[in-house]
N, C-alpha and C. Protein backbone atom coordinates (compact mmCIF):
# COMPACT_ATOMS: atom_id res chain seq x y z
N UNK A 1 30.73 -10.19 1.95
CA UNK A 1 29.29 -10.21 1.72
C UNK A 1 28.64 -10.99 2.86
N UNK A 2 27.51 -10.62 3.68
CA UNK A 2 26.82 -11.24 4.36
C UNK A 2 26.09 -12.00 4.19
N UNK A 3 25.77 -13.18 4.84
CA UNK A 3 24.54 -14.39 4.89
C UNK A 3 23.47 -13.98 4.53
N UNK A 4 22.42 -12.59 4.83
CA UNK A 4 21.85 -12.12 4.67
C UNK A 4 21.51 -11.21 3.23
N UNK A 5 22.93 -11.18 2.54
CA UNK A 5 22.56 -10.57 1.01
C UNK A 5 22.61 -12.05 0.21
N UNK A 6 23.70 -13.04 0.52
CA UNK A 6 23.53 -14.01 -0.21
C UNK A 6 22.29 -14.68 0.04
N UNK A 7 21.73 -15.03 0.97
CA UNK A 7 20.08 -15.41 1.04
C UNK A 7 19.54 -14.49 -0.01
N UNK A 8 19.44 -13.50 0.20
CA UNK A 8 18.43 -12.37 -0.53
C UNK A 8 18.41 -12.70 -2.13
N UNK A 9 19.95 -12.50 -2.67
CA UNK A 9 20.26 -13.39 -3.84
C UNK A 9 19.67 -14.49 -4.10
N UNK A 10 19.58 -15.69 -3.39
CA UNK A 10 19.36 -16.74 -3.59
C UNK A 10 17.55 -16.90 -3.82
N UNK A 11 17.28 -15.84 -2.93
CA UNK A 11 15.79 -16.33 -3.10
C UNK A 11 15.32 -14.98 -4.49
N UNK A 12 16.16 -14.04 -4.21
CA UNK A 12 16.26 -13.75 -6.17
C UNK A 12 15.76 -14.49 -7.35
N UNK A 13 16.75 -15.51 -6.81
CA UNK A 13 17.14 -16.37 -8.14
C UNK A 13 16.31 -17.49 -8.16
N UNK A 14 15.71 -18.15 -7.01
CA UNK A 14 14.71 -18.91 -7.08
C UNK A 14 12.85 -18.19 -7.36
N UNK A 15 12.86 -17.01 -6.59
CA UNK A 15 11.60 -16.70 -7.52
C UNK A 15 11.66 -16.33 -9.21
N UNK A 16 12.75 -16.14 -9.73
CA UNK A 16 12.82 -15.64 -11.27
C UNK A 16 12.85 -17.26 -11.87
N UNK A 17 13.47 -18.32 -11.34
CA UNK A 17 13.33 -19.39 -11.69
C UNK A 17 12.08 -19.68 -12.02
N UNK A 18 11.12 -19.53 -10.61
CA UNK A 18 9.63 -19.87 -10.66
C UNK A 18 9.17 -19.28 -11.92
N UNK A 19 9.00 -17.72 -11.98
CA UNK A 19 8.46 -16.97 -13.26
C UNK A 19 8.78 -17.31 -14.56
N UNK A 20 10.12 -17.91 -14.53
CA UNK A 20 10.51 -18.48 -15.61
C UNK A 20 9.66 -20.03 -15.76
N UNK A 21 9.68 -21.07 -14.92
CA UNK A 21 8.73 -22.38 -15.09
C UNK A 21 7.12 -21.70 -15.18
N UNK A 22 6.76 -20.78 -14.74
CA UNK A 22 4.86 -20.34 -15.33
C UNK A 22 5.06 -20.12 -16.75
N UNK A 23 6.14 -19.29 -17.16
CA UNK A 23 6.03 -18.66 -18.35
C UNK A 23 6.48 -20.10 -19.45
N UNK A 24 7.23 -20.72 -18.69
CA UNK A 24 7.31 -22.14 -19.95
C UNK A 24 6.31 -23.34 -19.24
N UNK A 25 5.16 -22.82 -18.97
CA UNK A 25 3.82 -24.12 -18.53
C UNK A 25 3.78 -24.58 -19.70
N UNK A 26 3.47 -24.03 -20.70
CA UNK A 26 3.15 -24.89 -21.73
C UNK A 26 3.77 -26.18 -22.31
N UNK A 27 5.26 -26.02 -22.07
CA UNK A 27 6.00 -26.99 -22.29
C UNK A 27 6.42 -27.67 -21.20
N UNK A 28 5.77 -28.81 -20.80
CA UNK A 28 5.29 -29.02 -19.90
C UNK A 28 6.89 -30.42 -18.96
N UNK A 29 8.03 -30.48 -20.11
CA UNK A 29 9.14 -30.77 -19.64
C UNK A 29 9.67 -29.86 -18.86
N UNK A 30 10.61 -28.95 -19.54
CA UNK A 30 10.83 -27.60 -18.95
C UNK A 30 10.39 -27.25 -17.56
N UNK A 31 8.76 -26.90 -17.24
CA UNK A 31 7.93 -26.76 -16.70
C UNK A 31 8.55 -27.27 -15.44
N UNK A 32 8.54 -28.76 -15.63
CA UNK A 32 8.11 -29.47 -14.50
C UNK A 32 10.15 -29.27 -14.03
N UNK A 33 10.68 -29.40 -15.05
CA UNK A 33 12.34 -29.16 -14.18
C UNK A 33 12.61 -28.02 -13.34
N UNK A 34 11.80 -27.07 -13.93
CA UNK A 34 12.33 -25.27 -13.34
C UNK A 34 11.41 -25.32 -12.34
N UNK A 35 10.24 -25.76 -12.43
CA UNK A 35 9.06 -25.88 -11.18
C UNK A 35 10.06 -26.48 -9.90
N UNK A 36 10.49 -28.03 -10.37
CA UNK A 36 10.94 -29.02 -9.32
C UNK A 36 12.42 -28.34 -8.67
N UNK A 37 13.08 -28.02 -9.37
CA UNK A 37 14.53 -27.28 -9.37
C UNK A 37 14.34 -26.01 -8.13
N UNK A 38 13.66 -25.10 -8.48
CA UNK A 38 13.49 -24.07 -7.96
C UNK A 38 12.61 -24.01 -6.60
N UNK A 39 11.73 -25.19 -6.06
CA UNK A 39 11.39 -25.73 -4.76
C UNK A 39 12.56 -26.36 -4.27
N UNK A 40 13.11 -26.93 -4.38
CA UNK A 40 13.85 -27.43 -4.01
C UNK A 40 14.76 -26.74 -3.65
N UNK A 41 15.52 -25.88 -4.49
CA UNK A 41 16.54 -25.23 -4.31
C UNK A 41 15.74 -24.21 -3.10
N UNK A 42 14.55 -23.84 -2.70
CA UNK A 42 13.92 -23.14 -2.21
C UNK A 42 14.09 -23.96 -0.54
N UNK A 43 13.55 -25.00 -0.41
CA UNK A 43 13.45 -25.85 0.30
C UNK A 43 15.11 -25.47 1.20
N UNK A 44 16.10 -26.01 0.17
CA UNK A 44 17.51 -25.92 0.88
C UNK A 44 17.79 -24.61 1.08
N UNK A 45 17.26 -23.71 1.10
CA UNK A 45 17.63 -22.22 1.68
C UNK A 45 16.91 -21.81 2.64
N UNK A 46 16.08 -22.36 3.03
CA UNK A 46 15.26 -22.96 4.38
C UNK A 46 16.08 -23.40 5.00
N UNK A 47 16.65 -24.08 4.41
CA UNK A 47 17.77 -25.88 5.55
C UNK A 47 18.63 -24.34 6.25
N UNK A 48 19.69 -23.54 4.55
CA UNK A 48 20.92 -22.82 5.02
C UNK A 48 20.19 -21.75 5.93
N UNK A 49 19.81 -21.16 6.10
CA UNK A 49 18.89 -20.39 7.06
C UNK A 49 18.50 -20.78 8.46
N UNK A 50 18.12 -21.60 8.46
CA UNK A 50 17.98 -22.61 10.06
C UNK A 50 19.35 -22.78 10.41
N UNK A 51 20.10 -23.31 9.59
CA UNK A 51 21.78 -23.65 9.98
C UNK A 51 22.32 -22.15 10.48
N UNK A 52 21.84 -21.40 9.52
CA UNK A 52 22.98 -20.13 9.97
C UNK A 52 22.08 -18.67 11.06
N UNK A 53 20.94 -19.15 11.06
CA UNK A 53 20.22 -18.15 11.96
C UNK A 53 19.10 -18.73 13.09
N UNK A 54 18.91 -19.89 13.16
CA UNK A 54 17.73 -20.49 13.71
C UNK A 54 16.48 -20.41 13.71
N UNK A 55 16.29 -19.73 12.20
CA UNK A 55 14.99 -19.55 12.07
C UNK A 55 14.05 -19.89 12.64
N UNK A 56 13.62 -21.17 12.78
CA UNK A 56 12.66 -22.31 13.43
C UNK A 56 12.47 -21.76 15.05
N UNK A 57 13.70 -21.69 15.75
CA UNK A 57 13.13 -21.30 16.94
C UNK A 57 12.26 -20.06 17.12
N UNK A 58 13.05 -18.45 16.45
CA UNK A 58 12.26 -17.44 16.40
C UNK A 58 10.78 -17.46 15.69
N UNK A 59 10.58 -18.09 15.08
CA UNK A 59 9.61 -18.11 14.25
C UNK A 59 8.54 -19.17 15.08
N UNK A 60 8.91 -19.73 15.76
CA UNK A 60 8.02 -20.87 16.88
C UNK A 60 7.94 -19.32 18.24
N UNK A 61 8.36 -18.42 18.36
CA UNK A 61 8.15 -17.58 19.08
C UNK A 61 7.03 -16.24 18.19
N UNK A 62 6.38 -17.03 17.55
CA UNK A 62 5.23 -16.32 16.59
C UNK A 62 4.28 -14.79 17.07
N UNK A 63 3.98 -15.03 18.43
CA UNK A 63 3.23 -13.88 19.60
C UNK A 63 4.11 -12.82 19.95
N UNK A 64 5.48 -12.86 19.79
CA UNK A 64 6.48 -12.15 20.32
C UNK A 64 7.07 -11.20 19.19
N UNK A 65 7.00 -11.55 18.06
CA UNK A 65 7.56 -11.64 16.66
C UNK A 65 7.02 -10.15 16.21
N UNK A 66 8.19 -9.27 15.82
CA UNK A 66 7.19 -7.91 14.99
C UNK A 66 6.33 -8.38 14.02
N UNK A 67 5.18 -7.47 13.51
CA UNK A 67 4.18 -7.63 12.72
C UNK A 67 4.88 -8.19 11.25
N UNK A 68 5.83 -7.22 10.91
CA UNK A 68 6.71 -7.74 9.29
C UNK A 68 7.44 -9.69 9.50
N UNK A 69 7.80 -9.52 10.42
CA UNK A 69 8.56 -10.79 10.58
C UNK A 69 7.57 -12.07 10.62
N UNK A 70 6.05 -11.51 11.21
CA UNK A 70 4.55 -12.41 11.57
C UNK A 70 3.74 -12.88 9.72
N UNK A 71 4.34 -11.12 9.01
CA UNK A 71 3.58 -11.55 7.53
C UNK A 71 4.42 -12.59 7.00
N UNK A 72 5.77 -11.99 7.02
CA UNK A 72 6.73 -12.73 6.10
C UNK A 72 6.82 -14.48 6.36
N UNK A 73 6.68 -14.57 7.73
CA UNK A 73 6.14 -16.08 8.41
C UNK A 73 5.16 -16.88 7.54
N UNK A 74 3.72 -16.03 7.96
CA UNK A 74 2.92 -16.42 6.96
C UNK A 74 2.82 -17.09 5.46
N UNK A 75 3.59 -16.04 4.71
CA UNK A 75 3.85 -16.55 3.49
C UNK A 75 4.95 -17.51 2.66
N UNK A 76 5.88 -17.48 4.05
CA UNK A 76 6.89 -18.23 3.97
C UNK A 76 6.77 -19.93 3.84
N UNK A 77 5.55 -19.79 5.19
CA UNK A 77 4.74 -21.12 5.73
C UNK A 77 4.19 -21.92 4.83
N UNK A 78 2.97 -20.51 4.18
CA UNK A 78 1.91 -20.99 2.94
C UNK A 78 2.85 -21.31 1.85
N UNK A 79 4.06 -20.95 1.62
CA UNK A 79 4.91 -21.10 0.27
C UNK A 79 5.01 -22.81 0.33
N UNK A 80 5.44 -23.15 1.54
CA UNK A 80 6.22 -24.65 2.02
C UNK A 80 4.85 -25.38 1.77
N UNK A 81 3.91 -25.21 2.32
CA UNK A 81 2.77 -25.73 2.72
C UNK A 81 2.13 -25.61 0.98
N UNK A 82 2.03 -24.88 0.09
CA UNK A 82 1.22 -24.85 -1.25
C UNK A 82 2.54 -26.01 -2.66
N UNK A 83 3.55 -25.59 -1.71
CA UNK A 83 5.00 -26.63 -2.28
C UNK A 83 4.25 -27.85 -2.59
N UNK A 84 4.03 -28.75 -1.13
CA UNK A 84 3.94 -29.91 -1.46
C UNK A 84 2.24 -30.10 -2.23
N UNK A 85 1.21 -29.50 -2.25
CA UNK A 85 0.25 -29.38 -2.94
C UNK A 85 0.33 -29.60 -4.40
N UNK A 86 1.25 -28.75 -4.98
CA UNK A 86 1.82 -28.44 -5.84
C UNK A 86 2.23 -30.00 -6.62
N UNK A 87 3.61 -30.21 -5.52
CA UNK A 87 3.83 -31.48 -6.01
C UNK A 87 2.96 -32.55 -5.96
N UNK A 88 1.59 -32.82 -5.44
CA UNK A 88 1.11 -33.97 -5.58
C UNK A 88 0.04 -33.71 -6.63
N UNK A 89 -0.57 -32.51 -6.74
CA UNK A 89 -1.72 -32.29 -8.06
C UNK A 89 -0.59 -32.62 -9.36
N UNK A 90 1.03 -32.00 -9.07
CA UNK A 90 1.92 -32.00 -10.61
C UNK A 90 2.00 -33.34 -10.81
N UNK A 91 2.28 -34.09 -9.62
CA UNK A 91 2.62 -35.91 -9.91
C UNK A 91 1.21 -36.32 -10.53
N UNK A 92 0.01 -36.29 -10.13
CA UNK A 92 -1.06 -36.73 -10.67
C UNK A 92 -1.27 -36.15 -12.53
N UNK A 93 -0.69 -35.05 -12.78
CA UNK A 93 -0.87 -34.67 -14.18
C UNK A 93 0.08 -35.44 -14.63
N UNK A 94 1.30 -35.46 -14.58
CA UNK A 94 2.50 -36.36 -15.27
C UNK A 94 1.70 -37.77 -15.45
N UNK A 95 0.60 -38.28 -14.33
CA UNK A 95 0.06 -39.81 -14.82
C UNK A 95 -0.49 -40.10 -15.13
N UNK A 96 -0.88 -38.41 -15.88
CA UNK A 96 -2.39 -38.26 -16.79
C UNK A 96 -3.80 -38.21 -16.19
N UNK A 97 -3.66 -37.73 -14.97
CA UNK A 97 -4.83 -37.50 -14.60
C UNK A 97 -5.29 -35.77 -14.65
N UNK A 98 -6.11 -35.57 -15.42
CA UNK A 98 -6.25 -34.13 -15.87
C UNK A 98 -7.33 -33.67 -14.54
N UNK A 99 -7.90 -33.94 -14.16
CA UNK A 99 -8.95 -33.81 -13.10
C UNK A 99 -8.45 -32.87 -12.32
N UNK A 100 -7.19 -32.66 -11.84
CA UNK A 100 -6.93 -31.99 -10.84
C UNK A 100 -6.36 -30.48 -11.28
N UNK A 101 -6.59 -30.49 -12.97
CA UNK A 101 -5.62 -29.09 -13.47
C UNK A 101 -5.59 -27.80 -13.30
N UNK A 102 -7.43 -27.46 -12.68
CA UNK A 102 -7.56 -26.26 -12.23
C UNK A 102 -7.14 -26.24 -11.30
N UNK A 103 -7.30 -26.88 -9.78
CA UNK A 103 -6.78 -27.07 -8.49
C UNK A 103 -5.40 -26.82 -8.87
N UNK A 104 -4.80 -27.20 -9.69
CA UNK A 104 -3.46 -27.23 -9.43
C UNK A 104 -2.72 -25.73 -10.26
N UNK A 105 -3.40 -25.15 -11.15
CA UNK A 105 -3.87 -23.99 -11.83
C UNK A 105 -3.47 -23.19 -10.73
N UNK A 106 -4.96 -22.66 -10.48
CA UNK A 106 -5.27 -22.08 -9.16
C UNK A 106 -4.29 -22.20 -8.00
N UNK A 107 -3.69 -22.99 -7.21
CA UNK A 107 -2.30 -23.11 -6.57
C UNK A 107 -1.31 -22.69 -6.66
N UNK A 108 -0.96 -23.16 -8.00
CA UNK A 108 0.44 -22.49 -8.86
C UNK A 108 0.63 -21.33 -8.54
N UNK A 109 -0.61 -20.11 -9.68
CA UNK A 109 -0.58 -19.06 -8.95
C UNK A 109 -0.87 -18.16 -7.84
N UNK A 110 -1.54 -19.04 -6.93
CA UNK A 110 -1.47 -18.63 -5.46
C UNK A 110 0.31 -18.89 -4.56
N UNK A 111 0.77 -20.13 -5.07
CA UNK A 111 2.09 -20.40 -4.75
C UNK A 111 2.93 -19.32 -5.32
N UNK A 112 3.01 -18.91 -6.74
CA UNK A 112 4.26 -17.81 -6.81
C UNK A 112 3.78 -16.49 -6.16
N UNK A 113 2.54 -15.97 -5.91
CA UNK A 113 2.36 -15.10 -5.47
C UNK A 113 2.93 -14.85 -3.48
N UNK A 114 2.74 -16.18 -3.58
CA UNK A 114 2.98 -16.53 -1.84
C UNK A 114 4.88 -16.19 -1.88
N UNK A 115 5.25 -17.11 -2.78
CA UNK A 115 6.86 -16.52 -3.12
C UNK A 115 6.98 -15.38 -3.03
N UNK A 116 6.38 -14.96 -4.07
CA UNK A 116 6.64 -13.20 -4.50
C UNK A 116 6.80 -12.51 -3.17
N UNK A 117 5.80 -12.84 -2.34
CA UNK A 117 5.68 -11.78 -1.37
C UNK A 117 6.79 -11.88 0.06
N UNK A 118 6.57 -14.00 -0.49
CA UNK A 118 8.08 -13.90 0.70
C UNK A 118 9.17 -13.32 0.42
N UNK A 119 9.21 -13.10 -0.65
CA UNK A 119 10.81 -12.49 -0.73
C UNK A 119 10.72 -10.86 -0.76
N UNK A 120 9.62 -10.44 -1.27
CA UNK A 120 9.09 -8.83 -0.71
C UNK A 120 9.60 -8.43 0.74
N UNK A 121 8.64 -9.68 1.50
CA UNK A 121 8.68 -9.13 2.88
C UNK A 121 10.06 -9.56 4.14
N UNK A 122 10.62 -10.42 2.68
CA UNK A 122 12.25 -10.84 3.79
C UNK A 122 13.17 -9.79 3.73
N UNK A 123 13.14 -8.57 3.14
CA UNK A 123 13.70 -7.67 3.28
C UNK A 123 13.46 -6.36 4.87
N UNK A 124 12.74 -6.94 4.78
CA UNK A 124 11.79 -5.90 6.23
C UNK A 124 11.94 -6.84 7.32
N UNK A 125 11.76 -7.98 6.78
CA UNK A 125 11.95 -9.27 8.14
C UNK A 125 13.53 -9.52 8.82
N UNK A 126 14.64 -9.25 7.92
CA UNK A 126 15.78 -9.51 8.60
C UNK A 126 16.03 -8.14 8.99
N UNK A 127 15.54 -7.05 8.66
CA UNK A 127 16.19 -5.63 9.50
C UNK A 127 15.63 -5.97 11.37
């Protein structure tokens, strides 16, 4: 099996994770484990990816880059980048500050959608 199906797998299994932490928001333990679990685990398939392909450099070659490899960038970016958002509106609810719940609402599902699509468009991006 190649690096490239087990990635594919992996980020499988971390967006169904995600769908699974929206669908248990309500319970807001749960929530926050499958939320935290599944960035993370997201995060380190970033790390194995740089280790095994150099992502970082091609992707710093952004102007050069086919158009699929330029979207999938994009959303890859905004995924990392809406991550830590994520985590600082979620840390502020855990300390009871409700103020930030739409912001962080609104994020959430801009963040799995940003997932969704990275893993849509990583199929077109590694051909």
């Amino acid at each position: 099996m190649s690096s490239a199906v087990i990635f594919q797998i992996q980020s499988f299994l971390i967006m169904t994770l995600m769908i699974i932490g929206v669908i248990n928001r309500k319970n807001r333990t749960l929530h926050v484990k499958l939320m935290a679990s599944s960035i993370l685990w997201d995060v380190l398939l970033i790390l194995q990816i740089e280790l095994t392909r150099s992502a970082i450099a091609k992707a710093s070659k952004m102007i050069t880059n086919p158009l699929m490899l330029q979207i999938h960038l994009f959303f890859a970016i905004g995924s990392v980048i809406l991550y830590i958002v994520m985590g600082i509106t979620g840390r502020k609810m855990i300390k009871g500050d409700n103020s930030v719940r739409s912001k962080h609402r609104i994020c959430g599902w801009t963040t799995l959608v940003f997932r969704i699509m990275t893993f849509v468009t990583s199929f077109w991006a590694v051909s």
